[in-house]
PDB file of N, CA and C in Angstrom:
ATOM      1  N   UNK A   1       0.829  -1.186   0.000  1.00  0.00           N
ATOM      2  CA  UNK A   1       0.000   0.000   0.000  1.00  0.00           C
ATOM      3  C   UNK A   1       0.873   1.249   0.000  1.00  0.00           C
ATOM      4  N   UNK A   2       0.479   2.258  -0.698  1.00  0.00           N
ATOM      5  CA  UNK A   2       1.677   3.634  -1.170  1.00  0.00           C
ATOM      6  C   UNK A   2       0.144   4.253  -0.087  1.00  0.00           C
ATOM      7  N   UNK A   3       1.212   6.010   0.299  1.00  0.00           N
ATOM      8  CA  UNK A   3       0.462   6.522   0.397  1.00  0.00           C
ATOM      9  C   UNK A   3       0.532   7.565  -0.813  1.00  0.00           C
ATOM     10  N   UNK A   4      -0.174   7.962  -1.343  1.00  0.00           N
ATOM     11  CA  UNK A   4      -0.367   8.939  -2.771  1.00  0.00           C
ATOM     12  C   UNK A   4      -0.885  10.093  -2.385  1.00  0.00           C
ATOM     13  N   UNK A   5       0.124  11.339  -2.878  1.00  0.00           N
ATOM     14  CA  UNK A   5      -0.853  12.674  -3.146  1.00  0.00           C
ATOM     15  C   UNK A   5      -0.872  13.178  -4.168  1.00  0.00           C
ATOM     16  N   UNK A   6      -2.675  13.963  -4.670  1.00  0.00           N
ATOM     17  CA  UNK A   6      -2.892  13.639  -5.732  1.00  0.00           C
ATOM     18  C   UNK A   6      -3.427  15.493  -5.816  1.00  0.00           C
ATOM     19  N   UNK A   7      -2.548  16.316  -6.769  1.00  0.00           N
ATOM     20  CA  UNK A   7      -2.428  17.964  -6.786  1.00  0.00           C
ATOM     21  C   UNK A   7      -3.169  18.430  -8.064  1.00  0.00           C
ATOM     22  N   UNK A   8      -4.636  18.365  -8.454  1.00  0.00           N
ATOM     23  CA  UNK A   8      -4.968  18.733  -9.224  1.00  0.00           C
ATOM     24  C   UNK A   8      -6.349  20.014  -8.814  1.00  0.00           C
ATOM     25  N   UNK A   9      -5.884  20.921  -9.963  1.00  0.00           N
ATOM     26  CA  UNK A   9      -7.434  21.681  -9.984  1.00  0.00           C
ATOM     27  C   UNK A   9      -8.767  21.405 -10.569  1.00  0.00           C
ATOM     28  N   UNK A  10      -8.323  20.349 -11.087  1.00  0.00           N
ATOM     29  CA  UNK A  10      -9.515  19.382 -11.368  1.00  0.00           C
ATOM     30  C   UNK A  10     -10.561  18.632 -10.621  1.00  0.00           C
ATOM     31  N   UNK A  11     -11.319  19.177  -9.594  1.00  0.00           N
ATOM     32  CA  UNK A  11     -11.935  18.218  -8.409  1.00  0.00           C
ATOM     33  C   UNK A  11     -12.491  17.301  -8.917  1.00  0.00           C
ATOM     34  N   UNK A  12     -12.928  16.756 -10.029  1.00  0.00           N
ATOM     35  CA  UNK A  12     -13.683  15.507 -10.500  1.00  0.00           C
ATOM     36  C   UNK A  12     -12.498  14.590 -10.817  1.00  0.00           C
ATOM     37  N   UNK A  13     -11.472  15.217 -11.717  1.00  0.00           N
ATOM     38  CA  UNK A  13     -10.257  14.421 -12.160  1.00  0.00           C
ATOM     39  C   UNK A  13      -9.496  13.534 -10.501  1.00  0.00           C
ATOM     40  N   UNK A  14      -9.670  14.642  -9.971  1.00  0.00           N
ATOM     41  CA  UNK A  14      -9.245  13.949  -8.367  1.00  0.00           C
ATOM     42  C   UNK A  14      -9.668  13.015  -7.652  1.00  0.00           C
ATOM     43  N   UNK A  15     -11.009  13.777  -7.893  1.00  0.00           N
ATOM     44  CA  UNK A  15     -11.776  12.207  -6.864  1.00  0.00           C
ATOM     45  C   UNK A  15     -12.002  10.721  -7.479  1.00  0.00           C
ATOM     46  N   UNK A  16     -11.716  10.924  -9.403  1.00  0.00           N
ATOM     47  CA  UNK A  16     -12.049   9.933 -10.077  1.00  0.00           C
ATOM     48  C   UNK A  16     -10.485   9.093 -10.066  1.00  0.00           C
ATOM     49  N   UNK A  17      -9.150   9.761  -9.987  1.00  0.00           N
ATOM     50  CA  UNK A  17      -7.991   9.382  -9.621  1.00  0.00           C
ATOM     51  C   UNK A  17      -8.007   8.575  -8.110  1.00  0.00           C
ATOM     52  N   UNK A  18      -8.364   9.578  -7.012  1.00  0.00           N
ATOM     53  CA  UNK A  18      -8.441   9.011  -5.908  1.00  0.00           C
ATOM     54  C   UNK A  18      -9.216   7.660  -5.500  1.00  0.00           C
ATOM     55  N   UNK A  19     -10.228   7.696  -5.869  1.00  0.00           N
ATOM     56  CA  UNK A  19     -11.243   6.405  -6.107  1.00  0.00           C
ATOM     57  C   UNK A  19     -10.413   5.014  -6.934  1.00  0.00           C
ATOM     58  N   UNK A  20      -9.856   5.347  -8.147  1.00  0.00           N
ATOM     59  CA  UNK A  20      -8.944   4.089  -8.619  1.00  0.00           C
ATOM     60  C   UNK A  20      -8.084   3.904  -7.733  1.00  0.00           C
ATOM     61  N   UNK A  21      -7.763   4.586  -6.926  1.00  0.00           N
ATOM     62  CA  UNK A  21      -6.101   4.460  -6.304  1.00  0.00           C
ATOM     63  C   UNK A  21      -6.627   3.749  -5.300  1.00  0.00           C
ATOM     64  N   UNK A  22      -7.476   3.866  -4.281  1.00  0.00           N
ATOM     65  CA  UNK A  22      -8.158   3.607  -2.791  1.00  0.00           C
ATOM     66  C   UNK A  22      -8.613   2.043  -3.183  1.00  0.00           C
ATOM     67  N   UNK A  23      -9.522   1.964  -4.838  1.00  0.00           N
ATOM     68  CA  UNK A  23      -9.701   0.441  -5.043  1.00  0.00           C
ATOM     69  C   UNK A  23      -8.610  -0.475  -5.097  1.00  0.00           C
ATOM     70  N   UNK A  24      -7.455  -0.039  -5.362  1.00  0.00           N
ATOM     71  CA  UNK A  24      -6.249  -1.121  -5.601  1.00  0.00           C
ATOM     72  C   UNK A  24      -5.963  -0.821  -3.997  1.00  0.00           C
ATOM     73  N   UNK A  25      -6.386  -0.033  -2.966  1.00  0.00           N
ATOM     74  CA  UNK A  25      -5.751  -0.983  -1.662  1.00  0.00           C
ATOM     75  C   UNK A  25      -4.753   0.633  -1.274  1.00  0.00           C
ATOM     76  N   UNK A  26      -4.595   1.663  -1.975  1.00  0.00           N
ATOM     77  CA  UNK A  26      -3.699   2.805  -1.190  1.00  0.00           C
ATOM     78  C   UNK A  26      -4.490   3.506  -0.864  1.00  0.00           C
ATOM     79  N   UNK A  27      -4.020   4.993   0.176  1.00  0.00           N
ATOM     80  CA  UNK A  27      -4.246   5.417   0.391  1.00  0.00           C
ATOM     81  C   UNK A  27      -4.018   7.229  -0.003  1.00  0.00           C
ATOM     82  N   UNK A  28      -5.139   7.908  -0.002  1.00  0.00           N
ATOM     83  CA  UNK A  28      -4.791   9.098  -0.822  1.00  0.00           C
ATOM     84  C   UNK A  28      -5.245  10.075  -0.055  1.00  0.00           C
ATOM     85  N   UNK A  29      -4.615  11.417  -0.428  1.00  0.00           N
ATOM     86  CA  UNK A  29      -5.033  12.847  -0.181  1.00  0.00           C
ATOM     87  C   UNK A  29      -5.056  13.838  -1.577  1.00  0.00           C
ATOM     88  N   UNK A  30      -5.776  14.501  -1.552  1.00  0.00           N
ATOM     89  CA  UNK A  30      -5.882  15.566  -2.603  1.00  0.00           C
ATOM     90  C   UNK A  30      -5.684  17.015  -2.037  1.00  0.00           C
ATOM     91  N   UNK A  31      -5.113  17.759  -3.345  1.00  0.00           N
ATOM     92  CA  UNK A  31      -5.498  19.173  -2.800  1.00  0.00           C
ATOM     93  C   UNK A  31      -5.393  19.626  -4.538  1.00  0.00           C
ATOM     94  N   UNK A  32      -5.932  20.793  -4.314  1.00  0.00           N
ATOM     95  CA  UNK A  32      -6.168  21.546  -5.653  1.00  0.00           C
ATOM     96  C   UNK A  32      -5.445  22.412  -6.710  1.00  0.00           C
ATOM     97  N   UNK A  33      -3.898  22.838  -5.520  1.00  0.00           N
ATOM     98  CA  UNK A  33      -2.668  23.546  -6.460  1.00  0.00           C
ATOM     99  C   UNK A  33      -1.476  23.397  -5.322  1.00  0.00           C
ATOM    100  N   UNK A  34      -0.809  23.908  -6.214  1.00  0.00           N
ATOM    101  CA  UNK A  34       0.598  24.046  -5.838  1.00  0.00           C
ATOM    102  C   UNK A  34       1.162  24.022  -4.369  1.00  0.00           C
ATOM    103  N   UNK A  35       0.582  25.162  -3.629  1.00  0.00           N
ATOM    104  CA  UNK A  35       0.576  25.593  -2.612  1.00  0.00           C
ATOM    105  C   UNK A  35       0.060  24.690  -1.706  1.00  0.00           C
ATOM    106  N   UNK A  36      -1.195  24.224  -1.688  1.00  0.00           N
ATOM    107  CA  UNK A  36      -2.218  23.148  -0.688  1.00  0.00           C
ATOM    108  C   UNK A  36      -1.089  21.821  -1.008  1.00  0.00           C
ATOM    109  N   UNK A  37      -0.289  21.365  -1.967  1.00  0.00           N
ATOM    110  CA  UNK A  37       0.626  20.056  -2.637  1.00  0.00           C
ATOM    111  C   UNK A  37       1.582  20.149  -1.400  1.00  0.00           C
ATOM    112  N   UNK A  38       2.095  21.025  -1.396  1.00  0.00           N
ATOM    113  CA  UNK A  38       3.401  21.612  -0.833  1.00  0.00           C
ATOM    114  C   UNK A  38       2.996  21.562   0.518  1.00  0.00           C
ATOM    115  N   UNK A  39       1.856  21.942   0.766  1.00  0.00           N
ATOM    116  CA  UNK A  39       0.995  21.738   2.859  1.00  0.00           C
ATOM    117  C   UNK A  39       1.452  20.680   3.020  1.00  0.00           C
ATOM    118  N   UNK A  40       0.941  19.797   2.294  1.00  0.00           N
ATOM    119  CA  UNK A  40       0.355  18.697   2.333  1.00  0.00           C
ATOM    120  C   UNK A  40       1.670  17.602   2.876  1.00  0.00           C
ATOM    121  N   UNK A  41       2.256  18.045   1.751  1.00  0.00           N
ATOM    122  CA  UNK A  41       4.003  17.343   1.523  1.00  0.00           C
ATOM    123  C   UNK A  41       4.492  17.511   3.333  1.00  0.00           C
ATOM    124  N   UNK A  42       4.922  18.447   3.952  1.00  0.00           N
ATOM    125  CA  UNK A  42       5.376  19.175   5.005  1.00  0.00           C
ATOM    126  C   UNK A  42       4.579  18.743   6.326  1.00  0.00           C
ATOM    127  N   UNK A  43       3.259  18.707   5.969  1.00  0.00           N
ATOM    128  CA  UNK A  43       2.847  17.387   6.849  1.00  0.00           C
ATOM    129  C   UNK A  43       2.511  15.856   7.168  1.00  0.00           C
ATOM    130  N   UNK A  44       2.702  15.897   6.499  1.00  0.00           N
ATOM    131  CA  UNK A  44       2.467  13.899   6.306  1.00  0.00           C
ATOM    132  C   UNK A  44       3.922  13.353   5.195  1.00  0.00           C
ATOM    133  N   UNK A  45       4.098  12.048   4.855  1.00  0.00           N
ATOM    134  CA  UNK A  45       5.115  11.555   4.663  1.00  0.00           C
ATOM    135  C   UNK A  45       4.006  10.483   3.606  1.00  0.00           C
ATOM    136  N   UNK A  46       4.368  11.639   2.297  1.00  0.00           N
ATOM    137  CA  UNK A  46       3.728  10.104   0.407  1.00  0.00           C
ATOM    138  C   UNK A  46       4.760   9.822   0.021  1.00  0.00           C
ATOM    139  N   UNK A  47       4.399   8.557  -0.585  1.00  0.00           N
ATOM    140  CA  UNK A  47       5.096   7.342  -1.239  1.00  0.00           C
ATOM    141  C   UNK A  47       5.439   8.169  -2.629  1.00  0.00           C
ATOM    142  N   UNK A  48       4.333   8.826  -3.094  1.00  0.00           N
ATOM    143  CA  UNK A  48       4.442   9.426  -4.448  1.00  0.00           C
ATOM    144  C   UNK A  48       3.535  10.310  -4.709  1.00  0.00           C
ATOM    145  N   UNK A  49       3.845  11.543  -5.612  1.00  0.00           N
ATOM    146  CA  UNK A  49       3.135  12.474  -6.050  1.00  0.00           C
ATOM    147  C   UNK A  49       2.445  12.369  -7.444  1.00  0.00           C
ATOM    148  N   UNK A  50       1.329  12.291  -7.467  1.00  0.00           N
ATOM    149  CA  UNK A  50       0.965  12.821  -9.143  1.00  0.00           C
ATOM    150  C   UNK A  50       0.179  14.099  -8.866  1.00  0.00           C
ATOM    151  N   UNK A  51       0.497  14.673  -9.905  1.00  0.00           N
ATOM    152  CA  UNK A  51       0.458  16.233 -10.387  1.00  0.00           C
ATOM    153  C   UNK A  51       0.286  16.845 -11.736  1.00  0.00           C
ATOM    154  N   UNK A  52      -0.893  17.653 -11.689  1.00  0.00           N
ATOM    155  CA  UNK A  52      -1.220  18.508 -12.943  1.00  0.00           C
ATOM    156  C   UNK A  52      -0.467  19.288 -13.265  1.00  0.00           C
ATOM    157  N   UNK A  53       0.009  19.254 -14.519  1.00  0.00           N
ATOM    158  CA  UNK A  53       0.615  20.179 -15.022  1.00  0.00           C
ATOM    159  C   UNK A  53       0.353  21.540 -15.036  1.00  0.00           C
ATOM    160  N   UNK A  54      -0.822  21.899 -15.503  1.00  0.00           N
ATOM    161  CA  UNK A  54      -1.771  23.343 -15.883  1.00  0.00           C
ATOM    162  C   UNK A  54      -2.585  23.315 -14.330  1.00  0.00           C
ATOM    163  N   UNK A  55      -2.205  24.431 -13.388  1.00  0.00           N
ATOM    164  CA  UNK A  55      -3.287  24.665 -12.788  1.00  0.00           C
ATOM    165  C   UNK A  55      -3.281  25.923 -12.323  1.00  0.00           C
ATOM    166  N   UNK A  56      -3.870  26.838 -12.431  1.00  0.00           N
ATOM    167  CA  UNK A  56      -3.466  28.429 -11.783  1.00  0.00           C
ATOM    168  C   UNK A  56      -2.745  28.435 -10.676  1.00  0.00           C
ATOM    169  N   UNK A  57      -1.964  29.463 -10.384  1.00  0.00           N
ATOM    170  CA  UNK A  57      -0.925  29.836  -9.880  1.00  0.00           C
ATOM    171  C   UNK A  57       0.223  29.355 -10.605  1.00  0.00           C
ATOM    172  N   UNK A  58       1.385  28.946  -9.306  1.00  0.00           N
ATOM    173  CA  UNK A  58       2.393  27.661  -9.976  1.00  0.00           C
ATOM    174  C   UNK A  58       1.787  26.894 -10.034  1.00  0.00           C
ATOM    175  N   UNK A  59       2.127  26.264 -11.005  1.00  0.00           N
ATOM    176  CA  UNK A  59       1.992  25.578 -12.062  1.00  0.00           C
ATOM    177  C   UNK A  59       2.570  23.468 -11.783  1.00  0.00           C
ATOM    178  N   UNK A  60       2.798  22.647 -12.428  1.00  0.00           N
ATOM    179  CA  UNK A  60       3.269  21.724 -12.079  1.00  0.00           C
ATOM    180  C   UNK A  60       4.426  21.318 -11.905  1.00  0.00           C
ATOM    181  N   UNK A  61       5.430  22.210 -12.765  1.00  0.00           N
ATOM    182  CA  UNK A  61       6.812  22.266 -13.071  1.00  0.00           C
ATOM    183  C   UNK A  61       7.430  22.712 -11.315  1.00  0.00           C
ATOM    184  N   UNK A  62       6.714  23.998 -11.124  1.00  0.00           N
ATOM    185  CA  UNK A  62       6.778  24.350 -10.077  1.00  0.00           C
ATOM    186  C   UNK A  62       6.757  23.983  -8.342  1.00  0.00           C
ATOM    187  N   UNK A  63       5.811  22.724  -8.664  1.00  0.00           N
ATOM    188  CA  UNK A  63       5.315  21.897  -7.521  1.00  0.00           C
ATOM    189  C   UNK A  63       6.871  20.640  -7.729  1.00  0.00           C
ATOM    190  N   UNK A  64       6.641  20.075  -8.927  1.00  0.00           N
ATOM    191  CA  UNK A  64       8.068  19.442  -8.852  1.00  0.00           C
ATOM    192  C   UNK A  64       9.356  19.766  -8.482  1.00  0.00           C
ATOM    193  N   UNK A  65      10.202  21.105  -8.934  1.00  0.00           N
ATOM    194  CA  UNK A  65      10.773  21.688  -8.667  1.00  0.00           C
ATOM    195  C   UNK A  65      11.203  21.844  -7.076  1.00  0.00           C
ATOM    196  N   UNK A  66      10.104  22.630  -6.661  1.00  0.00           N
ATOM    197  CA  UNK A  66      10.350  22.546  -5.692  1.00  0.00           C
ATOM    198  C   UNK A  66      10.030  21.380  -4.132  1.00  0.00           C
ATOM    199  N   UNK A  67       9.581  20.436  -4.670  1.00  0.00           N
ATOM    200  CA  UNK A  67       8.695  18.941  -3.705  1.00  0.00           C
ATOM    201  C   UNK A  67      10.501  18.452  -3.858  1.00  0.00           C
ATOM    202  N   UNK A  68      11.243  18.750  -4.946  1.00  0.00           N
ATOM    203  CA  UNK A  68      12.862  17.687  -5.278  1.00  0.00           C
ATOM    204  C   UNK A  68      13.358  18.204  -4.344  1.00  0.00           C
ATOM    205  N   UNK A  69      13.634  19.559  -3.990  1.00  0.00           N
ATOM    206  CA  UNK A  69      14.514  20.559  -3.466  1.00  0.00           C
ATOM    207  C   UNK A  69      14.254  20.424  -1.640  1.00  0.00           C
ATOM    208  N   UNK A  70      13.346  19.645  -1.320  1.00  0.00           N
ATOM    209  CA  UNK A  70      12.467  19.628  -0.238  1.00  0.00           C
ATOM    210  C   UNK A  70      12.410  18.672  -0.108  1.00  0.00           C
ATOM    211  N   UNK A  71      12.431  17.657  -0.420  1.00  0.00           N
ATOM    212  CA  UNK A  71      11.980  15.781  -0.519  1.00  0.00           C
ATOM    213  C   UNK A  71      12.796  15.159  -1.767  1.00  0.00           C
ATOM    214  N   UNK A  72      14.299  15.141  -1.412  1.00  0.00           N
ATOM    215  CA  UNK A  72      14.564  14.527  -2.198  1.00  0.00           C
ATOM    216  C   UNK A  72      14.615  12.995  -2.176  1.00  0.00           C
ATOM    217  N   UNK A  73      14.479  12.391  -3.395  1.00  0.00           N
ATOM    218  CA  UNK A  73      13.781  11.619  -3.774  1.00  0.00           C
ATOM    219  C   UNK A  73      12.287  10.588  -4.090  1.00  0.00           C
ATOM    220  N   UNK A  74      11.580  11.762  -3.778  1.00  0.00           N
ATOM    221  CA  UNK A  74       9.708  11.926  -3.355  1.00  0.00           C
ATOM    222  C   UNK A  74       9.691  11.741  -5.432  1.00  0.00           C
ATOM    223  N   UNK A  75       9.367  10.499  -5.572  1.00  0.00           N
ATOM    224  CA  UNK A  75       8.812  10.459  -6.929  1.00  0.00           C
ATOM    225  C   UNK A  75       7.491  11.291  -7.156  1.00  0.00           C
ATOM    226  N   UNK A  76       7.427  12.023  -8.156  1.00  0.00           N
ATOM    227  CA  UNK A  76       6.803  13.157  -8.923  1.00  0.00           C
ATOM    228  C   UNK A  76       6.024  12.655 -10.238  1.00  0.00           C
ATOM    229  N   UNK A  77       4.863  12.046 -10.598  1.00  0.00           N
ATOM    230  CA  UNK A  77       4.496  11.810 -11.908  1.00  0.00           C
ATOM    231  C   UNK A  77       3.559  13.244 -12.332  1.00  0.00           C
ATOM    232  N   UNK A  78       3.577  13.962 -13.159  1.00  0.00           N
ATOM    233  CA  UNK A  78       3.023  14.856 -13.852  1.00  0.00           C
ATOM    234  C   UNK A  78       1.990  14.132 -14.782  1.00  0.00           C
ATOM    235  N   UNK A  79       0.898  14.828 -14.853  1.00  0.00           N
ATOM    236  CA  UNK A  79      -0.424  14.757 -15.363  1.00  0.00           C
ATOM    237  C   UNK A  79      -1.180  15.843 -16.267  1.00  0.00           C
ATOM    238  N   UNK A  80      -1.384  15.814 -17.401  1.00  0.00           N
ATOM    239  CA  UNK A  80      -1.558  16.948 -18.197  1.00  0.00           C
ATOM    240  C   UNK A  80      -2.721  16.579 -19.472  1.00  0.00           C
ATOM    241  N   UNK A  81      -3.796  17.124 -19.396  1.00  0.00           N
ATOM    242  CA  UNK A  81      -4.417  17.332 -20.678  1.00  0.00           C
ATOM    243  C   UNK A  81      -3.275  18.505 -22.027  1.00  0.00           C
ATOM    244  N   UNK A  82      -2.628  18.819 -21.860  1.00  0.00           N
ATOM    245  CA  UNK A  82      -2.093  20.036 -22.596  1.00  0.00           C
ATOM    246  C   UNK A  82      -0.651  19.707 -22.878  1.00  0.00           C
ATOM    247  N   UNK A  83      -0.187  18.015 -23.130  1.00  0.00           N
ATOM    248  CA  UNK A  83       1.212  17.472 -22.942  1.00  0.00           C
ATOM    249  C   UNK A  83       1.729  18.207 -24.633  1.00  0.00           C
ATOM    250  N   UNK A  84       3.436  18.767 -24.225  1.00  0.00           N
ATOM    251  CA  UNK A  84       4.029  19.131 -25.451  1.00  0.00           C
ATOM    252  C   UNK A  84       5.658  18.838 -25.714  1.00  0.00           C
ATOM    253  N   UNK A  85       6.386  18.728 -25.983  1.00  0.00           N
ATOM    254  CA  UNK A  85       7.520  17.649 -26.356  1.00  0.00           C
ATOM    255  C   UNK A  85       8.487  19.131 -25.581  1.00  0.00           C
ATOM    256  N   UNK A  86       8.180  21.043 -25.406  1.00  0.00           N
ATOM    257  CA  UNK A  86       9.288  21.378 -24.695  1.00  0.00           C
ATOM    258  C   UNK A  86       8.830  21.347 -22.724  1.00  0.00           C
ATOM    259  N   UNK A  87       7.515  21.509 -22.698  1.00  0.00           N
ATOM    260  CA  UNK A  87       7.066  20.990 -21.082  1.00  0.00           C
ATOM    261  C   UNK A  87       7.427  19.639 -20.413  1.00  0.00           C
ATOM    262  N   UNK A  88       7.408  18.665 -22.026  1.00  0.00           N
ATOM    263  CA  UNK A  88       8.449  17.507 -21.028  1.00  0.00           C
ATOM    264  C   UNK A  88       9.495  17.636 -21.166  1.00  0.00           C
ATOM    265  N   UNK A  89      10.273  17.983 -22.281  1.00  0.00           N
ATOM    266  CA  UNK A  89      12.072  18.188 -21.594  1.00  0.00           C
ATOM    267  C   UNK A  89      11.796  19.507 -20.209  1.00  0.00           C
ATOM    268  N   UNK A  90      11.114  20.167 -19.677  1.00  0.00           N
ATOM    269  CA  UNK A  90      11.493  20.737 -19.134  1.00  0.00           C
ATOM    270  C   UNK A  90      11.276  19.532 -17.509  1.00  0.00           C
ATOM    271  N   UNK A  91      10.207  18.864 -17.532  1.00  0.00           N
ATOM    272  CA  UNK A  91       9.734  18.104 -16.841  1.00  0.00           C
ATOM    273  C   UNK A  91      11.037  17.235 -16.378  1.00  0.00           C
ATOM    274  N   UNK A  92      11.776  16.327 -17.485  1.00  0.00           N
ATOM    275  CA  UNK A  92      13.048  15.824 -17.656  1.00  0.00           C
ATOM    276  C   UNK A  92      14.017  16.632 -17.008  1.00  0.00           C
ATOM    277  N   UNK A  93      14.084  17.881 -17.242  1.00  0.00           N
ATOM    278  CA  UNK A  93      15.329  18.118 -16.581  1.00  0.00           C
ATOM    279  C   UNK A  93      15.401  18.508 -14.880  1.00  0.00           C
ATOM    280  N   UNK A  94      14.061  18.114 -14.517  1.00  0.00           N
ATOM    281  CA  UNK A  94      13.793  18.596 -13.354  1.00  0.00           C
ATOM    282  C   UNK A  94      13.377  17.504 -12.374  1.00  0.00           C
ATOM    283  N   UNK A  95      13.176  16.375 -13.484  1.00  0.00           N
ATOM    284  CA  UNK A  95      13.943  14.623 -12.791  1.00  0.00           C
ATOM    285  C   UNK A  95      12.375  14.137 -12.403  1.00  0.00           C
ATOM    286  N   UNK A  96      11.119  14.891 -13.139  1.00  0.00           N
ATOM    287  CA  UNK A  96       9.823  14.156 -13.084  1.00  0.00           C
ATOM    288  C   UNK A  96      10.251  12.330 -13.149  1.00  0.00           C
ATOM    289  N   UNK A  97       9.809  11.164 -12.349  1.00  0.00           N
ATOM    290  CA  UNK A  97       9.411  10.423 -12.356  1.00  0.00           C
ATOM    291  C   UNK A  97       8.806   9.814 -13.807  1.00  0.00           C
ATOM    292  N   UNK A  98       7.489  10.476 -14.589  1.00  0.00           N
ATOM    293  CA  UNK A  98       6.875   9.939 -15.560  1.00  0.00           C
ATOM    294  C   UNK A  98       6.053  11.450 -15.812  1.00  0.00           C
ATOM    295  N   UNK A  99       5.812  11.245 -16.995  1.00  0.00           N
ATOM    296  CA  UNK A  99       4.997  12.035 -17.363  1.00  0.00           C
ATOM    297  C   UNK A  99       3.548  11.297 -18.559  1.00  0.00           C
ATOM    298  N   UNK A 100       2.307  11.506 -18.243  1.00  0.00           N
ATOM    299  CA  UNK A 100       1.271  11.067 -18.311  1.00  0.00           C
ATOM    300  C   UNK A 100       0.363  12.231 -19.110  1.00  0.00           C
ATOM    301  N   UNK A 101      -0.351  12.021 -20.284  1.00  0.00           N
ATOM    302  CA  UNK A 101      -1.175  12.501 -20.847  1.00  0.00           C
ATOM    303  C   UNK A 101      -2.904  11.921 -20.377  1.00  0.00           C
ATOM    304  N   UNK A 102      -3.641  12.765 -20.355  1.00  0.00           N
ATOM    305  CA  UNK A 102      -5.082  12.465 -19.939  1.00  0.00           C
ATOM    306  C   UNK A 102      -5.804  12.736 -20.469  1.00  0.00           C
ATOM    307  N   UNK A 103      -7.146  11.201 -21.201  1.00  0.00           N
ATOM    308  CA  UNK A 103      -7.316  10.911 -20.052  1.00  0.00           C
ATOM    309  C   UNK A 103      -6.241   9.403 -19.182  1.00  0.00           C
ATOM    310  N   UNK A 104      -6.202   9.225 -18.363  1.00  0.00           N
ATOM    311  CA  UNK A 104      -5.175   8.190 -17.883  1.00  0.00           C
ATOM    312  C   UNK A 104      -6.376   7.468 -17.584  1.00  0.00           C
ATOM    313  N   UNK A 105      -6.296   5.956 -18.441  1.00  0.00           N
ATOM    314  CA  UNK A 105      -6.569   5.178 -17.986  1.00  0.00           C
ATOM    315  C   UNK A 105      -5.839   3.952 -16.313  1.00  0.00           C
ATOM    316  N   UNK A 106      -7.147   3.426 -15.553  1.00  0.00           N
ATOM    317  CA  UNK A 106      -6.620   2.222 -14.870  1.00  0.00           C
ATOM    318  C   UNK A 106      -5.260   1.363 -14.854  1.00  0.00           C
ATOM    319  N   UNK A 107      -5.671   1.231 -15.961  1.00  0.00           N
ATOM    320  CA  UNK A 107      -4.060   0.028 -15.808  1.00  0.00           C
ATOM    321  C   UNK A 107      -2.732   1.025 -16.169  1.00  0.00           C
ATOM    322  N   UNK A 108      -2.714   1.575 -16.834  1.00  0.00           N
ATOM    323  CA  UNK A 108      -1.475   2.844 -16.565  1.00  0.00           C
ATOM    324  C   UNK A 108      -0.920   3.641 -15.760  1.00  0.00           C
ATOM    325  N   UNK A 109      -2.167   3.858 -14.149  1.00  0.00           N
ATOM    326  CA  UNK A 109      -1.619   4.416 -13.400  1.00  0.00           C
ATOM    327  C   UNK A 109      -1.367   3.287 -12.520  1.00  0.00           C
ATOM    328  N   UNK A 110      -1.660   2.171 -12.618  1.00  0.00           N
ATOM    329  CA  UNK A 110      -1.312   0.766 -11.856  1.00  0.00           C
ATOM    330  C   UNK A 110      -0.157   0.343 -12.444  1.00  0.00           C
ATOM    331  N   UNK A 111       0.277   0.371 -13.703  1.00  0.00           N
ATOM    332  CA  UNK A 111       1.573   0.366 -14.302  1.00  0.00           C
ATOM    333  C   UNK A 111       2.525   1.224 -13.805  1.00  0.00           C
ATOM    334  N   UNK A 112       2.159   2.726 -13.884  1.00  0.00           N
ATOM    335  CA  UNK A 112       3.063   3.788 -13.005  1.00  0.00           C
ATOM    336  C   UNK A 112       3.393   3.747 -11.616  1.00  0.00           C
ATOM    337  N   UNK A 113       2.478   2.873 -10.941  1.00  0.00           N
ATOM    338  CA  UNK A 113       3.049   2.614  -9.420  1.00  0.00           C
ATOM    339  C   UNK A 113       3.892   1.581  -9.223  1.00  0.00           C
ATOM    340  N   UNK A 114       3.667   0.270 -10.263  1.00  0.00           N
ATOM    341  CA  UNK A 114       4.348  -0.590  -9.973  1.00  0.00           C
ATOM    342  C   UNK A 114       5.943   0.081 -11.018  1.00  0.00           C
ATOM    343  N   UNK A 115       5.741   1.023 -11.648  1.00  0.00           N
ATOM    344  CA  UNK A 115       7.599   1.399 -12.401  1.00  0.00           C
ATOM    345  C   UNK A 115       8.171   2.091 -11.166  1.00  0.00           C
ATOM    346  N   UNK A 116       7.663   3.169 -11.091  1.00  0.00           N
ATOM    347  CA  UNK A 116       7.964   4.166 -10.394  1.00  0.00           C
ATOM    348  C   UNK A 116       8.156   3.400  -8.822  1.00  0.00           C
ATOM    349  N   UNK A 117       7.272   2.747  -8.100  1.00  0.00           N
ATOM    350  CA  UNK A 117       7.773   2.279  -6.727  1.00  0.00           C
ATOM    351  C   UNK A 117       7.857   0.786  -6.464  1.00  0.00           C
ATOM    352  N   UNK A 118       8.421   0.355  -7.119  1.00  0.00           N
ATOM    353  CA  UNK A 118       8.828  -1.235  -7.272  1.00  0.00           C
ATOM    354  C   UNK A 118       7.672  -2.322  -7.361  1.00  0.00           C
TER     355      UNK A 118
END
């Protein structure tokens, strides 16, 4: 069982993420941007982050960025309706975990837990 936090401004995308994740047996928290990610991080202790790319304020790059600088080695998967070949090299150079286009199916984010955390 991981514990997962899950940083989107998407509240449906969240709870429909959170709900797959809770059926395979983990446990999750949500929050809605950058800032609430980063609370979140500072109080409790996740297995792994997934994270929207696009969400007002900072942004996802931003939440990664700085979750590395703060938790290093806290795997980071990025999540994006709006995926583009220079947001993932930037994603890449900032040591994202995976990067994921949506919508994300079931078995892909069950694939991404078992790459990403053994």
């Amino acid at each position: 069982m991981a514990r997962i936090l899950i940083v989107d401004d998407d509240v449906e995308f969240g709870i429909a993420l959170s709900k797959t994740l809770k059926g395979e047996g983990h446990e999750t928290a949500t929050a809605l941007n950058t800032a609430e990610g980063l609370e979140c991080l500072r109080k409790e202790k996740y297995d792994i982050v997934f994270a929207d790319l696009s969400m007002p304020g900072d942004n996802g790059l931003v939440l990664l960025e700085k979750s590395k600088k703060e938790f290093p080695g806290l795997p980071v998967v990025m999540i994006t309706a709006f995926g583009d070949w220079d947001t993932y090299a930037k994603a890449l150079e900032k040591s994202v975990s995976k990067f994921v286009n949506k919508p994300v199916k079931k078995e892909e984010i069950i694939q991404i837990l078992k790459d990403v955390l053994g």
